[in-house]
C-alpha atoms as a PDB file:
ATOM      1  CA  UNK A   1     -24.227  18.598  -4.481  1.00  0.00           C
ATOM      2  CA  UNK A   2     -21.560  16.984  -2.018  1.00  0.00           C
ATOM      3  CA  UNK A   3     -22.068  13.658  -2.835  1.00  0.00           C
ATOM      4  CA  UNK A   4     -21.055  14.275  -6.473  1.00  0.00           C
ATOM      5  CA  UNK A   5     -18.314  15.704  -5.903  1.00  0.00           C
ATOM      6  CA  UNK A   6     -17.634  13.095  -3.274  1.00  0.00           C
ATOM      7  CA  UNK A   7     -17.978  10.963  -6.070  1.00  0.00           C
ATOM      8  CA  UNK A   8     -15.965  12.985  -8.518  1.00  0.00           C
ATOM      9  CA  UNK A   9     -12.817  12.479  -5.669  1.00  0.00           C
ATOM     10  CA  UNK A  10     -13.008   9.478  -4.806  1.00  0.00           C
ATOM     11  CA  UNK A  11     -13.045   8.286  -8.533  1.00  0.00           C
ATOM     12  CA  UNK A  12      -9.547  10.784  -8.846  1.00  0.00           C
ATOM     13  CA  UNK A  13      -8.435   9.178  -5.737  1.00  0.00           C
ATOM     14  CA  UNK A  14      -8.766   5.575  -7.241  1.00  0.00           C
ATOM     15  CA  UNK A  15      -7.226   6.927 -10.805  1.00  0.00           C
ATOM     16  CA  UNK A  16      -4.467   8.218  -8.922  1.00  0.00           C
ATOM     17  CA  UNK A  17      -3.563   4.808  -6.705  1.00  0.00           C
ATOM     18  CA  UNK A  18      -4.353   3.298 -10.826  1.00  0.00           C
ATOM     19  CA  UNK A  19      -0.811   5.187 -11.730  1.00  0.00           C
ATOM     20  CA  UNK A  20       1.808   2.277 -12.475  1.00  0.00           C
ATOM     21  CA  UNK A  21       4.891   3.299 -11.315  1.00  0.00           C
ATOM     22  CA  UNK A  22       6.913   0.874 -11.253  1.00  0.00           C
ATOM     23  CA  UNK A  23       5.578  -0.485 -14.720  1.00  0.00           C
ATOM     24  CA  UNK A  24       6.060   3.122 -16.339  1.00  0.00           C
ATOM     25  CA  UNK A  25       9.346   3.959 -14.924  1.00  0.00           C
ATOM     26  CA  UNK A  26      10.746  -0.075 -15.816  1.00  0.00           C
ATOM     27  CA  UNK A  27       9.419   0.763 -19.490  1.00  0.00           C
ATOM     28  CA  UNK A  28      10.596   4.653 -19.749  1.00  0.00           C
ATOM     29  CA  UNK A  29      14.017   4.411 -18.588  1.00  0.00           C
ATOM     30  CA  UNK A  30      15.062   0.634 -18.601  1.00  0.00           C
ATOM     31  CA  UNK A  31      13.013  -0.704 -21.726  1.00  0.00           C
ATOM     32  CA  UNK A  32      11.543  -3.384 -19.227  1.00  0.00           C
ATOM     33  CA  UNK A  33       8.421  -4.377 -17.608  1.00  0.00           C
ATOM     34  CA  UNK A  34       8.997  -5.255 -14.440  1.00  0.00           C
ATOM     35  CA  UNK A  35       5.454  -7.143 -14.882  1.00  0.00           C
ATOM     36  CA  UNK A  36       7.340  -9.883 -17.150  1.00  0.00           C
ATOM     37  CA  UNK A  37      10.226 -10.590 -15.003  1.00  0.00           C
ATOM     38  CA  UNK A  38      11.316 -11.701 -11.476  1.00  0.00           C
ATOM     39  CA  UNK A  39       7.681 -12.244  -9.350  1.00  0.00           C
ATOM     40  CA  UNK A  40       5.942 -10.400 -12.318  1.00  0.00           C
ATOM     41  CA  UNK A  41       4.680  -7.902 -10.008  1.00  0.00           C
ATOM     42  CA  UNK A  42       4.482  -4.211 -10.373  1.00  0.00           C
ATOM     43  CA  UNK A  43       5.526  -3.179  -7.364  1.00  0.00           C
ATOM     44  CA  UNK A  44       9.049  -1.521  -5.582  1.00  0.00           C
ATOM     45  CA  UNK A  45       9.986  -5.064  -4.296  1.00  0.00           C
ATOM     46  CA  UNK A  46      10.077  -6.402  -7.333  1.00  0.00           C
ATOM     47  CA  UNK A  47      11.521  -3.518  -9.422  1.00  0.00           C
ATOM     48  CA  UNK A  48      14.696  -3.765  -6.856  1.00  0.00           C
ATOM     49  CA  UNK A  49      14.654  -7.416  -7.872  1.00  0.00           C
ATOM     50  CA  UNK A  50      14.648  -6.647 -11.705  1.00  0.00           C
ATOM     51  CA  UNK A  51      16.203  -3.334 -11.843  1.00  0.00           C
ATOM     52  CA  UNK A  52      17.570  -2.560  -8.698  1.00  0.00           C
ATOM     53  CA  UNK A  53      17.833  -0.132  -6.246  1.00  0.00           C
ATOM     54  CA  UNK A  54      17.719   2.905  -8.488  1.00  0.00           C
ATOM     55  CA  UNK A  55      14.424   2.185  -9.986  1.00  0.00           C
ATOM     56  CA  UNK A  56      13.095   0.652  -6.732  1.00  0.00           C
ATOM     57  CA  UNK A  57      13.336   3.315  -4.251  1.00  0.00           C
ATOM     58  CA  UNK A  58      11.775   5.570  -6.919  1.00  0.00           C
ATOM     59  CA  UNK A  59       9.237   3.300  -7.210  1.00  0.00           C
ATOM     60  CA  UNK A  60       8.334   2.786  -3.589  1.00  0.00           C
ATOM     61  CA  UNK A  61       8.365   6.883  -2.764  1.00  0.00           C
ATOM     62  CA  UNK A  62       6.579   7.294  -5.341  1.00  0.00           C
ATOM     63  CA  UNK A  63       3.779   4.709  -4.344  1.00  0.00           C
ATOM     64  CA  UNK A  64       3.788   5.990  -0.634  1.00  0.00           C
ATOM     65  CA  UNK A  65       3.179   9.317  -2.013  1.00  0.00           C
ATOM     66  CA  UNK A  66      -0.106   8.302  -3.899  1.00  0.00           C
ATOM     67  CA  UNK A  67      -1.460   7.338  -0.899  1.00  0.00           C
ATOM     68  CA  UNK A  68      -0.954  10.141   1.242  1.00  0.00           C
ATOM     69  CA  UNK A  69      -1.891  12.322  -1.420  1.00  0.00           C
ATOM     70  CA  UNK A  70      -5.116  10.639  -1.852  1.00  0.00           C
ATOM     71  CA  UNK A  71      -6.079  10.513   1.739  1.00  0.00           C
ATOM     72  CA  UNK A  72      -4.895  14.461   1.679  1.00  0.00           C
ATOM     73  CA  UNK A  73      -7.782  15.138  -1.186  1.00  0.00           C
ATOM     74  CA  UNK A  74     -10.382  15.236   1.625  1.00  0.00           C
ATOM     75  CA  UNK A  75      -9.119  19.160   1.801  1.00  0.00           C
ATOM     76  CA  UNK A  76     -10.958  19.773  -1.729  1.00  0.00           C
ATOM     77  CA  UNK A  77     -14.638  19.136   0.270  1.00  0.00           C
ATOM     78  CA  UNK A  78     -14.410  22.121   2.605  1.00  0.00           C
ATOM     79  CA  UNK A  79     -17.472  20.806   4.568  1.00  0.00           C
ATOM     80  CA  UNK A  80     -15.447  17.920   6.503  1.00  0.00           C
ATOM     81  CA  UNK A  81     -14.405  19.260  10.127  1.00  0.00           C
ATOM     82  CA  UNK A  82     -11.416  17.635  10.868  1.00  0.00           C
ATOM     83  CA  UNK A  83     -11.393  15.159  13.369  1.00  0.00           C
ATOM     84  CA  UNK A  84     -14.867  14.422  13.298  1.00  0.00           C
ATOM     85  CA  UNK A  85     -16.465  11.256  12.590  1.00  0.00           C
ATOM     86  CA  UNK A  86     -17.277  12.198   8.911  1.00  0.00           C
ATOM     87  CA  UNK A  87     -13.913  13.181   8.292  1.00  0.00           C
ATOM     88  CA  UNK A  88     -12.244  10.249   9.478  1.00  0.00           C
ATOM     89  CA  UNK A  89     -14.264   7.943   7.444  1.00  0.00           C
ATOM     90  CA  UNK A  90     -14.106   9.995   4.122  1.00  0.00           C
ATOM     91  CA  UNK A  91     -10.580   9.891   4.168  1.00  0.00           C
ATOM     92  CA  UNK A  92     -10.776   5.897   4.966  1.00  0.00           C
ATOM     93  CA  UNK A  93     -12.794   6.300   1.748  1.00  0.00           C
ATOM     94  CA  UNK A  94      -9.871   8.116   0.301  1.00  0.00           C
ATOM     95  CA  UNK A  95      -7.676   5.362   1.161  1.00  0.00           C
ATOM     96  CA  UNK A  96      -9.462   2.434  -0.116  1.00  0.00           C
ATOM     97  CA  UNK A  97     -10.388   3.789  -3.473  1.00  0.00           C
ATOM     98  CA  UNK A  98      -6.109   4.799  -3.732  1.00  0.00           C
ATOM     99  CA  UNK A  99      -5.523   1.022  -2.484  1.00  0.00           C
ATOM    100  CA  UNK A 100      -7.630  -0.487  -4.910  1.00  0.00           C
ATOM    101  CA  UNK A 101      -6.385   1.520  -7.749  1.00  0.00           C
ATOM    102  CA  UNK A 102      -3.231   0.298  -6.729  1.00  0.00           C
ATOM    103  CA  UNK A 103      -4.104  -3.234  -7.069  1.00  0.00           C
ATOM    104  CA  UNK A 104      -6.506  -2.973  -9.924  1.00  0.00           C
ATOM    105  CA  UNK A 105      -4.741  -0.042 -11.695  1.00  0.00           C
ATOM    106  CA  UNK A 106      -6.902   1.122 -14.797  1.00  0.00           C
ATOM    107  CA  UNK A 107      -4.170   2.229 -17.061  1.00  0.00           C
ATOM    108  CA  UNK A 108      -2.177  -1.207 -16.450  1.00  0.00           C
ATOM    109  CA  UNK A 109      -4.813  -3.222 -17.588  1.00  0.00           C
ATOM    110  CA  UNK A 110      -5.738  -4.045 -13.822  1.00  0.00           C
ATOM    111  CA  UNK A 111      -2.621  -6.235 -13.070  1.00  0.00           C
ATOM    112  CA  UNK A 112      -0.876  -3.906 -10.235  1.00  0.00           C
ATOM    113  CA  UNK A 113       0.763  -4.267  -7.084  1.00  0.00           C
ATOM    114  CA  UNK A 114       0.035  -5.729  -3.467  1.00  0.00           C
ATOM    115  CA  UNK A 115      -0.906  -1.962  -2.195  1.00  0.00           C
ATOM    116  CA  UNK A 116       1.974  -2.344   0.796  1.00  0.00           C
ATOM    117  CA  UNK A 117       3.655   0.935  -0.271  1.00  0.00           C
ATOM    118  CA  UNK A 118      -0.078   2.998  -1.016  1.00  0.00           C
ATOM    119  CA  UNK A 119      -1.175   1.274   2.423  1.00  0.00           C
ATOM    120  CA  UNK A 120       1.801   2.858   3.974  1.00  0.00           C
ATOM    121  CA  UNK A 121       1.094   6.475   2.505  1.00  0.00           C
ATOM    122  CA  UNK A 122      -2.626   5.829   3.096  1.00  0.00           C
ATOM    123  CA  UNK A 123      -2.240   5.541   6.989  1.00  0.00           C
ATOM    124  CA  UNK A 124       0.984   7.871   7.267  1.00  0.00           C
ATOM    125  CA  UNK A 125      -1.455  10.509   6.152  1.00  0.00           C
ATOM    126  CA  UNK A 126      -4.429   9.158   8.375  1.00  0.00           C
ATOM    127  CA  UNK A 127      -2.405   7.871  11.705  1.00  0.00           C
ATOM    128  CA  UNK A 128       1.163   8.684  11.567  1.00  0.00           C
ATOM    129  CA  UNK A 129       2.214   6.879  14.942  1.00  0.00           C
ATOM    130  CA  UNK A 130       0.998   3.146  14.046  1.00  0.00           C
ATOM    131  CA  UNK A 131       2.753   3.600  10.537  1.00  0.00           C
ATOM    132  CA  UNK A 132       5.460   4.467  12.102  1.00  0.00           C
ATOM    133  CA  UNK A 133       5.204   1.252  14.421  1.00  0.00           C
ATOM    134  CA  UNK A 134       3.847  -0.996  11.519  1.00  0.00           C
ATOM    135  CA  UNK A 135       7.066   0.100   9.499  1.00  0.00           C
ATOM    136  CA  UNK A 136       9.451  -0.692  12.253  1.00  0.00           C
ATOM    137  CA  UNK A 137       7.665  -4.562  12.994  1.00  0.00           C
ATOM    138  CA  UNK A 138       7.759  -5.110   9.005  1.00  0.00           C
ATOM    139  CA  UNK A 139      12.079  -4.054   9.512  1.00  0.00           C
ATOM    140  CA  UNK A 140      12.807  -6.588  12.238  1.00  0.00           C
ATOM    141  CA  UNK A 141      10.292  -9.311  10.687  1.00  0.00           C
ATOM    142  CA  UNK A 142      12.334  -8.747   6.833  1.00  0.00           C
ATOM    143  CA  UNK A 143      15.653  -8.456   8.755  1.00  0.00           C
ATOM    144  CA  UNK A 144      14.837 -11.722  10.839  1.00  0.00           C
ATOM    145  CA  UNK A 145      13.256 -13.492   8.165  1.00  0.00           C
ATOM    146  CA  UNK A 146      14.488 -12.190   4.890  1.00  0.00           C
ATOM    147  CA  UNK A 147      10.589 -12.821   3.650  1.00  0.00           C
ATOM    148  CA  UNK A 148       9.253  -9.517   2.601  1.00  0.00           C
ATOM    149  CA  UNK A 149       5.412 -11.054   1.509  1.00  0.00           C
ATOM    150  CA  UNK A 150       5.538 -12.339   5.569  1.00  0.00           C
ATOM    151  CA  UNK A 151       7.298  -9.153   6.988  1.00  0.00           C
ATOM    152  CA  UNK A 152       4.205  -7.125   4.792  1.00  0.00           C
ATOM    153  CA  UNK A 153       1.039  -9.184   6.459  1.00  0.00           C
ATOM    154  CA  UNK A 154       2.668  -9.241   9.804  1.00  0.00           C
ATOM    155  CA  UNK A 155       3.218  -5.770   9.801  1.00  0.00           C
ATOM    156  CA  UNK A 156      -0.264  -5.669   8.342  1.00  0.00           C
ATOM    157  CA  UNK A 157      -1.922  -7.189  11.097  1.00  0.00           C
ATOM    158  CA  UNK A 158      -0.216  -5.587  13.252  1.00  0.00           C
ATOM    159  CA  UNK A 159      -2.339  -2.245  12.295  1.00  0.00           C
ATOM    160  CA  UNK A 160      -5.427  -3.194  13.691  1.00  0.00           C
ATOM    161  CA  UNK A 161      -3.908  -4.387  16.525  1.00  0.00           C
ATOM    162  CA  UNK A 162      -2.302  -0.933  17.562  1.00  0.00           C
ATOM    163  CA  UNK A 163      -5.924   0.566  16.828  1.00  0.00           C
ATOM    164  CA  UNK A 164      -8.473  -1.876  18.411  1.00  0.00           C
ATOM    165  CA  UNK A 165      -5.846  -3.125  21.468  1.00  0.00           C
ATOM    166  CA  UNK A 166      -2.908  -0.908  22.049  1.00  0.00           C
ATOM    167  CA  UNK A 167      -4.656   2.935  21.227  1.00  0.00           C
ATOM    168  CA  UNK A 168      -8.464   1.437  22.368  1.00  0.00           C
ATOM    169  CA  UNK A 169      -9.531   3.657  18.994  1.00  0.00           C
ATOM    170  CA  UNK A 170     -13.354   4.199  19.391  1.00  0.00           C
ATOM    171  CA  UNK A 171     -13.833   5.048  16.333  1.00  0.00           C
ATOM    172  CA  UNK A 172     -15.377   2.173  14.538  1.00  0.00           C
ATOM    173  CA  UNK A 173     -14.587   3.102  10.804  1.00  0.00           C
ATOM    174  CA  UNK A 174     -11.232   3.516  11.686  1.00  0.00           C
ATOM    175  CA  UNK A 175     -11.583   0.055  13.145  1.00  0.00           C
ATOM    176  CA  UNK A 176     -13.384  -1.828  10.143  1.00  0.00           C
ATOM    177  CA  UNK A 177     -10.527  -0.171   8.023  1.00  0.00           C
ATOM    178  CA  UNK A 178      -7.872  -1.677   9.932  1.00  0.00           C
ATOM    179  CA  UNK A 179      -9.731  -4.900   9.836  1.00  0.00           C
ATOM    180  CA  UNK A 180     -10.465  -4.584   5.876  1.00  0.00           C
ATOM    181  CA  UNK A 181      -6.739  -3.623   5.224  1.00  0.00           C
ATOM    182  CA  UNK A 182      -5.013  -6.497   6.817  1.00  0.00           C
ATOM    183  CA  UNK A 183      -7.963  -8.839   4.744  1.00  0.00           C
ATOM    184  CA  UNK A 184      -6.624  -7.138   1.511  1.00  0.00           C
ATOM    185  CA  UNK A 185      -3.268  -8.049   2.330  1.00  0.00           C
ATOM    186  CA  UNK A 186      -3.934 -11.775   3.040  1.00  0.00           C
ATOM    187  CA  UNK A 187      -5.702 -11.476  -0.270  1.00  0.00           C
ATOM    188  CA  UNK A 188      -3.113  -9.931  -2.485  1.00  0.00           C
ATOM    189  CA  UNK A 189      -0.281 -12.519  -0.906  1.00  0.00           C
ATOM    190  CA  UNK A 190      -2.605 -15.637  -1.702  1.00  0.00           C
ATOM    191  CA  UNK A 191       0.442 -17.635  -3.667  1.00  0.00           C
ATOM    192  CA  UNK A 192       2.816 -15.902  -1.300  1.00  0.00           C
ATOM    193  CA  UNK A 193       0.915 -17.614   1.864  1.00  0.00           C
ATOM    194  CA  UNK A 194       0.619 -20.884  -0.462  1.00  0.00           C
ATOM    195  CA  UNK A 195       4.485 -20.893  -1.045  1.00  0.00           C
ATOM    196  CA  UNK A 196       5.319 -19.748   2.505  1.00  0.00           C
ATOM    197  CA  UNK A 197       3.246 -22.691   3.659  1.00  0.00           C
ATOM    198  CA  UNK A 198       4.881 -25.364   1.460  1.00  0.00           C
ATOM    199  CA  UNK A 199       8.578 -23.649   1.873  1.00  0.00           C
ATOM    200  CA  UNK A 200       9.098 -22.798  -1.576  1.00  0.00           C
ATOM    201  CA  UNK A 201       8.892 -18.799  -1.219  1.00  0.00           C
ATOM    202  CA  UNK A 202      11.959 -17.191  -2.022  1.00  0.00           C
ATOM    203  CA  UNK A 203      13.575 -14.731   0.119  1.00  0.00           C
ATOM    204  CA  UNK A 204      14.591 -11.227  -0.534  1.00  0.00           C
ATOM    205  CA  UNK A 205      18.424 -11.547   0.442  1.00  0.00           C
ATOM    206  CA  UNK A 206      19.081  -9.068  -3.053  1.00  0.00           C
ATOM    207  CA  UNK A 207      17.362  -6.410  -0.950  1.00  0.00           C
ATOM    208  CA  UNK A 208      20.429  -6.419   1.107  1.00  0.00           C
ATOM    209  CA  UNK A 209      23.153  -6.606  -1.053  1.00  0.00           C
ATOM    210  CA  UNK A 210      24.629  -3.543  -2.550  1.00  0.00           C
ATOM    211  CA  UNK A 211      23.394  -2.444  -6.221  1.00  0.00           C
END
């Protein structure tokens, strides 16, 4: 029956996004939880800013790789045809159950990251080219501004507008993904917009000093 063991992936897909990485690997080989200290979130930004670069760039591969492995489980089915329409939006499927596993991670009580890292691997796997783009604007907008919650939703929106405008993408899943991706961002940077908005956000200048 496909659509159980649809179900049965998807389910793995959202228990693997639910893997804390940064909390396990602050706690296993720092005795910390990044989730008490700096922004109190348990992603690689903030495990630089507690920990530094050594547990950070773990951190951040790490969550990249979730993603891409997630979308990747769409291989298990063997009934997909790549590049058809069903295809395309079972791995979108893929990617939001990873995403919100990320944010509402099971085995971390539910408090997890902003999903910028498993968005990354999510559409690195599904559209390689506009990551690649998306990664470069969020570079110049941190480098520029120093802000990495405003360098994440600008490169955020700027997904769906490489897929509706700048690659005309017909396919309308694809489209409602972009759409629902940059929504999740604006939603997981709430106090970061609030801060940004009264001046009071704090800017990642540790990112660039040497650890």
């Amino acid at each position: 029956m496909p659509w159980l063991w649809n179900a049965f992936i998807l389910l793995f897909a959202y228990l693997l996004g639910s893997i804390p990485n940064a909390v396990w690997i602050g706690k296993v080989f720092f005795n910390t939880d990044v989730r008490e200290h700096g922004s109190k979130n348990a992603g690689s930004t903030n495990a630089i800013r507690v920990l530094g670069y050594k547990a950070g760039l773990p951190v951040l591969f790490l969550d990249i790789l979730k993603g891409f492995l997630a979308v990747k489980l769409i291989y298990f089915t063997f009934y997909y045809i790549p590049a058809t329409g069903e295809f395309i939006n079972f791995q979108l499927l893929l990617g939001l159950a990873v995403i919100m596993g990320h944010i509402f991670p099971v085995f971390a009580n539910f408090r997890g990251g902003k999903g910028v890292a498993t968005l990354i691997g999510v559409i690195l796997a599904i559209d390689p080219v506009s990551t690649a783009i998306c990664i470069g604007v969020f570079l110049i907008t941190l480098i520029i501004t120093k802000y990495v919650s405003l360098s994440s939703m600008i490169a955020g929106l700027s997904f769906p507008v490489l897929v509706i405008v700048v690659f005309n993408t017909t396919t309308s899943s694809l489209v409602i993904f972009s759409l629902i991706v940059f929504i999740l961002l604006l939603f997981t940077h709430q106090k970061n917009i609030e801060r940004l908005v009264r001046r009071e956000e704090s800017k990642a200048s540790f990112l660039f000093k040497k650890r």
